[in-house]
Each structure stands twice: as C-alpha cells, then as structure tokens.
Protein backbone atom coordinates (compact mmCIF):
# COMPACT_ATOMS: atom_id res chain seq x y z
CA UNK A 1 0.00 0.00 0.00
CA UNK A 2 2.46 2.58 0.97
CA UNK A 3 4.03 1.82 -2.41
CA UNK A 4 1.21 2.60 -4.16
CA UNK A 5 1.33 5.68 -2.64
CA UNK A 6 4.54 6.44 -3.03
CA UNK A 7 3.76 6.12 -6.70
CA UNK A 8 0.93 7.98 -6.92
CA UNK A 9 2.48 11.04 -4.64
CA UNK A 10 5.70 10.71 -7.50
CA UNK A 11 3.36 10.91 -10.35
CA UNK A 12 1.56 13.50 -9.00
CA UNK A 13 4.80 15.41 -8.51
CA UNK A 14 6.27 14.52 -12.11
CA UNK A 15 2.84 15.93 -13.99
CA UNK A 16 3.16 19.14 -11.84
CA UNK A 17 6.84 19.95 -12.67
CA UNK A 18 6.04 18.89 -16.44
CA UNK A 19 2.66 21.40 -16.14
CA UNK A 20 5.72 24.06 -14.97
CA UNK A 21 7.96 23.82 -17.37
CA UNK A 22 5.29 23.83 -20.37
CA UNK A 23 3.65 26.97 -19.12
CA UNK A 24 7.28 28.82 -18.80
CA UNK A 25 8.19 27.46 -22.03
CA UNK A 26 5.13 26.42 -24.44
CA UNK A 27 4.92 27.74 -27.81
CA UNK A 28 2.68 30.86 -27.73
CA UNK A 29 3.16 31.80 -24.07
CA UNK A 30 6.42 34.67 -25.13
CA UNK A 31 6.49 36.92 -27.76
CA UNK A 32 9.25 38.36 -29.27
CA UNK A 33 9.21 41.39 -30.97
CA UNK A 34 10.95 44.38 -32.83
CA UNK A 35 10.13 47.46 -33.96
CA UNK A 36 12.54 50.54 -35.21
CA UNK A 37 13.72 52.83 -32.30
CA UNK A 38 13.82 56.08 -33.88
CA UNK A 39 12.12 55.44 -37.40
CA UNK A 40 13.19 57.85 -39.62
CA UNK A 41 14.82 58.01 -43.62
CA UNK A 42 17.87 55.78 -43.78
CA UNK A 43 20.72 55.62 -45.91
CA UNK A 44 22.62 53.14 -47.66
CA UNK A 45 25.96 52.56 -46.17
CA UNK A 46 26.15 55.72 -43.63
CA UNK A 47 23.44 55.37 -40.88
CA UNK A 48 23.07 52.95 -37.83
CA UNK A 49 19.66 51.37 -38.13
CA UNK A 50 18.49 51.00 -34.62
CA UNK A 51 15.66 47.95 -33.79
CA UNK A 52 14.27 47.74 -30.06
CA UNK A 53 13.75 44.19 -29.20
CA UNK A 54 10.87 43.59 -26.63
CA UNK A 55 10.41 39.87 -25.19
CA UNK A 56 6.55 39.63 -23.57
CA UNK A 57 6.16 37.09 -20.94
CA UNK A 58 2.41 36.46 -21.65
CA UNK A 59 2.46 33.15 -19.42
CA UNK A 60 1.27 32.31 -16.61
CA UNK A 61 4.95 31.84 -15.01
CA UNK A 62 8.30 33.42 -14.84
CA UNK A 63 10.05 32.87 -18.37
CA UNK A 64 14.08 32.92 -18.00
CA UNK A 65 16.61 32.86 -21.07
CA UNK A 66 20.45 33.56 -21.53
CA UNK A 67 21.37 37.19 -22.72
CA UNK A 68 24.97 37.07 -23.78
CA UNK A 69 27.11 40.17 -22.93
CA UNK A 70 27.78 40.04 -26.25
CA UNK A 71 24.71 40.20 -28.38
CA UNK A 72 25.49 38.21 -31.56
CA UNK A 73 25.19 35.41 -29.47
CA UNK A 74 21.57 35.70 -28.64
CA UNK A 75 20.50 37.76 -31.53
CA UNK A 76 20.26 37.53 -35.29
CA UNK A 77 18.71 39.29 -38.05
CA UNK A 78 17.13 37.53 -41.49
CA UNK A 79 16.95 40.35 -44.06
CA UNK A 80 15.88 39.95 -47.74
CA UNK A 81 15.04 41.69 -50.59
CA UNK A 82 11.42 41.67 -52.14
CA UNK A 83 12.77 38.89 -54.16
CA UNK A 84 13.43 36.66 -51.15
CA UNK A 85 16.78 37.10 -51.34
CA UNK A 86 18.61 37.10 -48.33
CA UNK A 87 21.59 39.80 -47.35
CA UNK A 88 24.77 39.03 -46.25
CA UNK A 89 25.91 38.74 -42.66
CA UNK A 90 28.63 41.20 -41.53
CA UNK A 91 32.24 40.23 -41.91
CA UNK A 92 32.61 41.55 -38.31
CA UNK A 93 29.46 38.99 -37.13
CA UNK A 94 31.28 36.13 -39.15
CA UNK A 95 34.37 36.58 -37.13
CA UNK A 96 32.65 36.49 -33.96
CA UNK A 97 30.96 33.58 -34.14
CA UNK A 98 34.15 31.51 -35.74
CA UNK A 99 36.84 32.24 -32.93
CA UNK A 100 36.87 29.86 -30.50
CA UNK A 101 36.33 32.29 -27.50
CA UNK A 102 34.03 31.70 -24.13
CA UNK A 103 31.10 33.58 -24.04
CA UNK A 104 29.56 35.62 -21.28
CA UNK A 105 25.97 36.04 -20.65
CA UNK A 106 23.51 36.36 -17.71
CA UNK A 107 20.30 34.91 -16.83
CA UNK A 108 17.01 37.47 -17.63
CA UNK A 109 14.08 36.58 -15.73
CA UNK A 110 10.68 37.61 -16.59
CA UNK A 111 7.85 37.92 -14.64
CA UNK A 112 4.16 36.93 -15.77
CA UNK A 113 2.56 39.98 -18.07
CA UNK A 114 6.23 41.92 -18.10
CA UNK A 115 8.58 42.84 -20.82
CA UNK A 116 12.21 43.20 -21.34
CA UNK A 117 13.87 45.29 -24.26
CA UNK A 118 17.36 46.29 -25.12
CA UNK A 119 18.50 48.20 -28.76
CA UNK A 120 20.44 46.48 -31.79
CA UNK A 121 22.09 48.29 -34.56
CA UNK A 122 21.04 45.88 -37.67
CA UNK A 123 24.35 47.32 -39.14
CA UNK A 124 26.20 45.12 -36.77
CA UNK A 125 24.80 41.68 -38.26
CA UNK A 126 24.05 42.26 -41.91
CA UNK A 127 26.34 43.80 -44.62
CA UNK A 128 23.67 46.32 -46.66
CA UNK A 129 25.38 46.81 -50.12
CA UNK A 130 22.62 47.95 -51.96
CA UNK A 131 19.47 49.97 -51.91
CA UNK A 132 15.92 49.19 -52.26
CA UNK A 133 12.99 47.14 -50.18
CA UNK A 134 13.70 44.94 -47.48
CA UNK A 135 11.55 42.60 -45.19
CA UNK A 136 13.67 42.74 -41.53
CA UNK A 137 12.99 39.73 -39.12
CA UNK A 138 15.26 38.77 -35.92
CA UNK A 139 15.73 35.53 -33.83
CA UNK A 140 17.01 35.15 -30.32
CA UNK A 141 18.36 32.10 -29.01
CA UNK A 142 17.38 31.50 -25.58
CA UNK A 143 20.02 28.89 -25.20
CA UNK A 144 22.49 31.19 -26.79
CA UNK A 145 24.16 31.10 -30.56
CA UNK A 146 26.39 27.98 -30.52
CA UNK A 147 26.35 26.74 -34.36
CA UNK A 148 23.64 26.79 -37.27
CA UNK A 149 20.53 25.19 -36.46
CA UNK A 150 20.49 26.22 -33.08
CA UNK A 151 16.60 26.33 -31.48
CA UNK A 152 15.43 30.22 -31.79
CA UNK A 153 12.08 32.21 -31.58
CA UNK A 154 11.09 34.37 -34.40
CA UNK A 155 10.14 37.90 -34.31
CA UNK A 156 7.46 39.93 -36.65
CA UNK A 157 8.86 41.47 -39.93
CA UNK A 158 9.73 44.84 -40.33
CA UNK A 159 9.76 46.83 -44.16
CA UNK A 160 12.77 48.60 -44.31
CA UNK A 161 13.64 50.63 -47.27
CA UNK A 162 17.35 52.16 -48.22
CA UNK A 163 17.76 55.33 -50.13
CA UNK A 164 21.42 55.88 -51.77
CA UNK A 165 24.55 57.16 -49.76
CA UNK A 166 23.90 60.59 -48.54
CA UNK A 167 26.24 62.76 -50.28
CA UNK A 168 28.20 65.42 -48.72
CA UNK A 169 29.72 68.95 -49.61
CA UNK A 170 32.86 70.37 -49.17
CA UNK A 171 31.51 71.37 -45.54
CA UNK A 172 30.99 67.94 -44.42
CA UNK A 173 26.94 68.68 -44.55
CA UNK A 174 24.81 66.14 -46.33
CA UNK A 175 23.40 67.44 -50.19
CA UNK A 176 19.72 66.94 -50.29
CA UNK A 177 18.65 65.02 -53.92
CA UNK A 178 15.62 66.09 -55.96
CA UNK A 179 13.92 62.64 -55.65
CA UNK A 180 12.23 63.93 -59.02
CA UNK A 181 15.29 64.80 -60.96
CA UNK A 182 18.04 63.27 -59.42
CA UNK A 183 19.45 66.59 -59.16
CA UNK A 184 21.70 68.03 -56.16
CA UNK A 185 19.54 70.59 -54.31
CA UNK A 186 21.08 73.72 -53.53
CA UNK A 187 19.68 76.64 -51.97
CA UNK A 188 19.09 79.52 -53.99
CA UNK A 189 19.62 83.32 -52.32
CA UNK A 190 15.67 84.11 -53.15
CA UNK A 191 14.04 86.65 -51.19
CA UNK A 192 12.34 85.52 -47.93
CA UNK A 193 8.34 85.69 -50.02
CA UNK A 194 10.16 83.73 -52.81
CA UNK A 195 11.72 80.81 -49.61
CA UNK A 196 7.88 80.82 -48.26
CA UNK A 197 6.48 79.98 -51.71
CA UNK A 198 9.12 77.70 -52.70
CA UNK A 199 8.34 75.44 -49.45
CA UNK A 200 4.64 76.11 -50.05
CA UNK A 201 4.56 74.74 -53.80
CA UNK A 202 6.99 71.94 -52.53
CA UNK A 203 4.70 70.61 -50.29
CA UNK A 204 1.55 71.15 -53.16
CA UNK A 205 3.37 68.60 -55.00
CA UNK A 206 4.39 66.77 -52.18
CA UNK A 207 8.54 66.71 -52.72
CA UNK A 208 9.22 66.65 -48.89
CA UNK A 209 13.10 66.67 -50.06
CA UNK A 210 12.30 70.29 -51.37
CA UNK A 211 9.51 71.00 -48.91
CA UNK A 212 12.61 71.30 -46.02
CA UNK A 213 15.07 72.57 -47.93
CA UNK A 214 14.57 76.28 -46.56
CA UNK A 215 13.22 74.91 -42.92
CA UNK A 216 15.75 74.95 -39.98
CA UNK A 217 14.32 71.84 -37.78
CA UNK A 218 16.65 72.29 -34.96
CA UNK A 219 14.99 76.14 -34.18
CA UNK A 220 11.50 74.50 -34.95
CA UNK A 221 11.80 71.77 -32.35
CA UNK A 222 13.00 73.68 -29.51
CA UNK A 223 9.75 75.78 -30.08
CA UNK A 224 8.64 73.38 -27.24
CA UNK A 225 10.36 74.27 -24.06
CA UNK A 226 10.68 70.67 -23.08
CA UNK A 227 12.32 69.66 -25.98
CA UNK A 228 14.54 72.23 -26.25
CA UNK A 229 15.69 71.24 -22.81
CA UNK A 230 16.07 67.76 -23.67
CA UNK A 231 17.75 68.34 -27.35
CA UNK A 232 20.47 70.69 -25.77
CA UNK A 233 21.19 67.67 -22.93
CA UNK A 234 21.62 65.79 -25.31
CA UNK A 235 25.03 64.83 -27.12
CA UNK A 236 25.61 65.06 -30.90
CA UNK A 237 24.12 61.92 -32.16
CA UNK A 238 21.48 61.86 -30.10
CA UNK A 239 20.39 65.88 -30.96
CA UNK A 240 20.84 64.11 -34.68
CA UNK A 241 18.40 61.23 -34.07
CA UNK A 242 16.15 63.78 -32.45
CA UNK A 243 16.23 65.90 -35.72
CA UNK A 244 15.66 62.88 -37.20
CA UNK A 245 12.15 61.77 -35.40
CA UNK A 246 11.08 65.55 -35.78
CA UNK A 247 11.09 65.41 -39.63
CA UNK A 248 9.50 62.20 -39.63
CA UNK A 249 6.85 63.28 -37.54
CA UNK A 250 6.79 66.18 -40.01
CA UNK A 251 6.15 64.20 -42.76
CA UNK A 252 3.52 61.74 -40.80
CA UNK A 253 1.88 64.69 -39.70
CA UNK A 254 1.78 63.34 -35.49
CA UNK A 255 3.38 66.83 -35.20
CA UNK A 256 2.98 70.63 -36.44
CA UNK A 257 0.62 69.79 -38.55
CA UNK A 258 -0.42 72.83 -39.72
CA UNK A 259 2.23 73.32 -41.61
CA UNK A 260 2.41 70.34 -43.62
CA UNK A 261 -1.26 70.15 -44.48
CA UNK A 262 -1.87 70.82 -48.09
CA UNK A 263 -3.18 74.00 -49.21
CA UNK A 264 -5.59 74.00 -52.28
CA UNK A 265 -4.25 78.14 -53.59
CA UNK A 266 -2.16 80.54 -50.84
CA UNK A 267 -1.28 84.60 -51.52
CA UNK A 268 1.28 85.99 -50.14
CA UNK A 269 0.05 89.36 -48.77
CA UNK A 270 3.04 91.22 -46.99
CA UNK A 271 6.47 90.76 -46.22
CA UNK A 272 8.56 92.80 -43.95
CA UNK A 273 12.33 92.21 -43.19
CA UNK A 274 15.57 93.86 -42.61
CA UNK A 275 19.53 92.62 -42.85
CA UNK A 276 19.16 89.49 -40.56
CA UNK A 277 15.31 88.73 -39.99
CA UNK A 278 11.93 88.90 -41.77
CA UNK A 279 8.30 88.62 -41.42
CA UNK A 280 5.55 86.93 -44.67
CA UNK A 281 2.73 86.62 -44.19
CA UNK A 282 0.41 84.66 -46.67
CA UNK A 283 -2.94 83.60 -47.23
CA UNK A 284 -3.97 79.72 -47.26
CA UNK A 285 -6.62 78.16 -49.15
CA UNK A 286 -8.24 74.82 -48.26
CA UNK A 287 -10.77 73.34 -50.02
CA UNK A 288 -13.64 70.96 -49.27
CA UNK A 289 -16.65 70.03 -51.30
CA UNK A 290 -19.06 72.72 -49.84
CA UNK A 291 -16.53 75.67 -48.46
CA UNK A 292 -13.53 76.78 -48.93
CA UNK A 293 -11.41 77.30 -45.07
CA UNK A 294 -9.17 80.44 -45.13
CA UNK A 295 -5.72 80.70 -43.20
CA UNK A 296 -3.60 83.16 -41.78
CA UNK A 297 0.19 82.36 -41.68
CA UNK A 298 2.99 84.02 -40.11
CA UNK A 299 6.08 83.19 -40.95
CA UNK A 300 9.28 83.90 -39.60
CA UNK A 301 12.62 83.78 -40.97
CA UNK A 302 16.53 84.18 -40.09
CA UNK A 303 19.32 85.09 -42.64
CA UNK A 304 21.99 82.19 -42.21
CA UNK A 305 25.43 81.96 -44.07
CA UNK A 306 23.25 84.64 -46.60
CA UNK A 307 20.34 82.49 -47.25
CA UNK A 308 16.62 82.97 -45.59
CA UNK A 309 15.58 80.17 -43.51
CA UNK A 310 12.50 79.56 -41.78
CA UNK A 311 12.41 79.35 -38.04
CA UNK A 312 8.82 79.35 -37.19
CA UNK A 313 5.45 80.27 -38.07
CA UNK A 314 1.54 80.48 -36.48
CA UNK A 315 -1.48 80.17 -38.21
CA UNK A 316 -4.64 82.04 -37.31
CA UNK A 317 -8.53 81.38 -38.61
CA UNK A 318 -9.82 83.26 -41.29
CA UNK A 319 -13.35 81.72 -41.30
CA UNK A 320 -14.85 80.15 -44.21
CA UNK A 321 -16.40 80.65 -47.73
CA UNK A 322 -18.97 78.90 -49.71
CA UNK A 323 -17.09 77.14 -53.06
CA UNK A 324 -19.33 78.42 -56.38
C-alpha cells in the first residue's frame, strides 16, 4: 500500500513539474518582438539602423533565457530583398561567431505579463550593399548562438527601405537630392516671399526633399520648451536622431501639422524684413466640397550663411467661404 502511494504522490509530482515547465516554455506563451527605435529616412551605407527588441512574458509563469554580454550570441537578423533574397551577414558577425572564444551572458528573468527590451544596430549583423525594399525579421536564441541550427524564436517582420549614400559637400553637410530629378539641391539666395512659396509649392506637389530645404528643424523643435531642454542635454548623435524623429513626424503629420497640411491656392500678402530677420505673411486656401477654409500664416525667418531660412510660423482662422 504505501508503495502505491509512493507512486501515486511521484506521479503527482512529475505531472506538476512537467505542467511548470510547459507553461514557462510552451509555444505561444512569449512573444518576441521588434520594432525601429527612432524610425526615420535611412541611408545606404552611412546610418546605424536602430531595432528595439521587446520579449513579452504572456504566461502564466516566470520565463528565463540567456542574454549574452555580447549580443550576436543571442540575436540575429534575417533580411531579404522583395525577391526573397537574403543579405549578407557582416564580416565583423562572421568573425565572432568563428573564434573559439568563451562567451559571457547572464540569466534574464521575466515575470508573468512583463517585458524586457534592449536596442540592436542591424548594421552590426548584416552587410547592406545595396538599396531598395527589405523585409527585416530577428531571432534570439534563448540557449544562446552555438552553431547553425540552433533552437530560436522568431520575431514579426519589419519593411525597411534604403535610399542611396547621402552625399556630402565640401563642408561635411549632407546634399539633399531632388527625388524627381536626381538633381543636387542647392539653396538659392531668393528673397524671404520667394523661400515661403518655394516650401509652399513643394509641399503642393508633395517633394518633402524640397519641402525642407529652406526649414531649420533644430529652431523649430526647440519651439517646445521641453524639448529644447532635452535636445540641448543631449550629445551630438542623439540631438541628430532627435532631428531625425522631428522630420518624420513632419512628414507623418503626429506633429505641427499645420504646416504640412496641403493648401488648395495661398497669396502671399506682406512681407517685412531687414539685414538678418523677416516677417511673410500669406494667405492659405483649403478646399472641401461645400466651403472653402481660409488661413492666416505668419512666418518667420533668419538670414543664415546669406540664405533665408524659416524658423517658425503660427497660423490664425480666417473663417470660411462657400465654393461656387
């Protein structure tokens, strides 16, 4: 009898333990997943390409992996072209994993319903050659990277697209390209009316490359007192990536977004300035299928290295008038 017992008390113990490990581990129960930390325009061959990595304990239990000190031994990236092609891996990320070398790493718990994250540069594990389309996916190895084939949980894809090497001038500043053309953009000495129009009728035909040509984004973004603070705390590349995030916003519209909206017909109707600042105003036209909204914009603009630049602007109501 008492063997029976001791049986049934071990079996009992076994199925618990197995019910454990499933729930920590079962297929389903973590999610991995990346998304780009400071999505913005990239270039071929010139810019980091930052992916946050977030691991979701959505079990029950604590779920615990191995996070090498040394990330290209619990991370790796599968990038291909539209075409299914996949990229090659970094020189640097072949070495790595070749030299016979002991490998650091510490255990990351997580608790039930919490996440962990840490930031990758994509850069570091695939050699990007070329422009174009890309689908991005990771894998991390919970046991750590020992050799191909080893167990891994897959990520969600990520579209990444490359535009060509940013090219610089003699000033070490990048050259904006007419996307249309092909054609270096340069700034022109126009007047500051002729700079307001210019950025006006850029965005009418929606060539965003032209449409900030004449727009300082660093004064712009330190409009807000808070993130004027943080931009000046911050060091050169991160004031960069902060430029960055701005003129994506820009273009997504999350931000300023009066400025970006379309206008249907605009006027400029004064424009005051003297040796080192100036003053147009102009006249915005939107139309919708029964009226016609009217605009008020101020902008303001600073001579710098002899060309006008704008540095702000408001926008005030004009009311509304009925479309013939």
């Amino acid at each position: 009898m008492k063997n029976v017992i001791r049986f049934v008390l071990f079996s009992l113990l076994v199925s618990i333990s197995f019910s454990f490990v499933y729930a920590v581990e079962a297929p389903g129960t973590v999610d991995f997943s990346i998304r780009f930390y400071d999505r913005r325009v990239y270039y071929v061959e010139s810019d980091p390409i930052f992916v946050q990595i977030t691991v979701t304990n959505n079990s029950p239990a604590p779920y615990r992996f191995k996070l090498a000190d040394d990330r290209a031994f619990s991370v790796d990236f599968d990038i291909r072209t539209m075409s299914n092609r996949p990229l090659q891996q970094a020189d640097s990320l072949i070495r790595k994993r070749t030299v016979n070398s002991q490998v650091f790493f510490r255990e990351v718990a997580i608790e039930s319903g919490e996440s962990f994250s840490f930031v990758e540069n994509i850069c570091d594990y695939i050699s990007f050659g070329q422009t174009g389309s890309f689908r991005v996916k990771a894998k991390i190895y919970p046991e750590l990277f020992r050799a191909v084939g080893a167990a891994a949980i897959e990520s969600n894809y990520l579209s990444l697209t490359l535009r060509p090497a940013v090219i610089k001038g003699p000033d070490g500043i990048p050259i904006e390209m007419d996307v249309a053309t092909g054609a270096v953009l340069v700034k022109q000495k126009l007047p500051p009316d002729e700079v307001v129009g210019y950025m006006i009728t850029a965005r009418q035909e929606s060539q965003w490359e032209k449409f900030f040509l004449y727009l300082d984004l660093e004064a712009m973004l330190k409009k807000d007192a808070l993130q004027g603070r943080k931009f000046n705390a911050e060091n050169e590349e991160g004031r960069r990536r902060m430029i960055n995030a701005y003129k994506q916003n820009l273009q997504s519209a999350v931000i300023d977004g009066d400025i970006v909206v379309i206008p249907s017909s605009f006027n400029i109707l004064k424009t005051q300035y003297n040796s080192d600042e100036a003053t147009v105003v102009v006249l915005q036209r939107y139309r919708f299928p029964n009226y016609t909204e009217l605009r008020e914009y101020t902008y303001r603009l600073e001579k710098k290295d002899n060309f006008w630049i704008i540095v702000n602007y408001s926008v005030q109501g004009m009311g509304t008038i009925g479309n013939n």
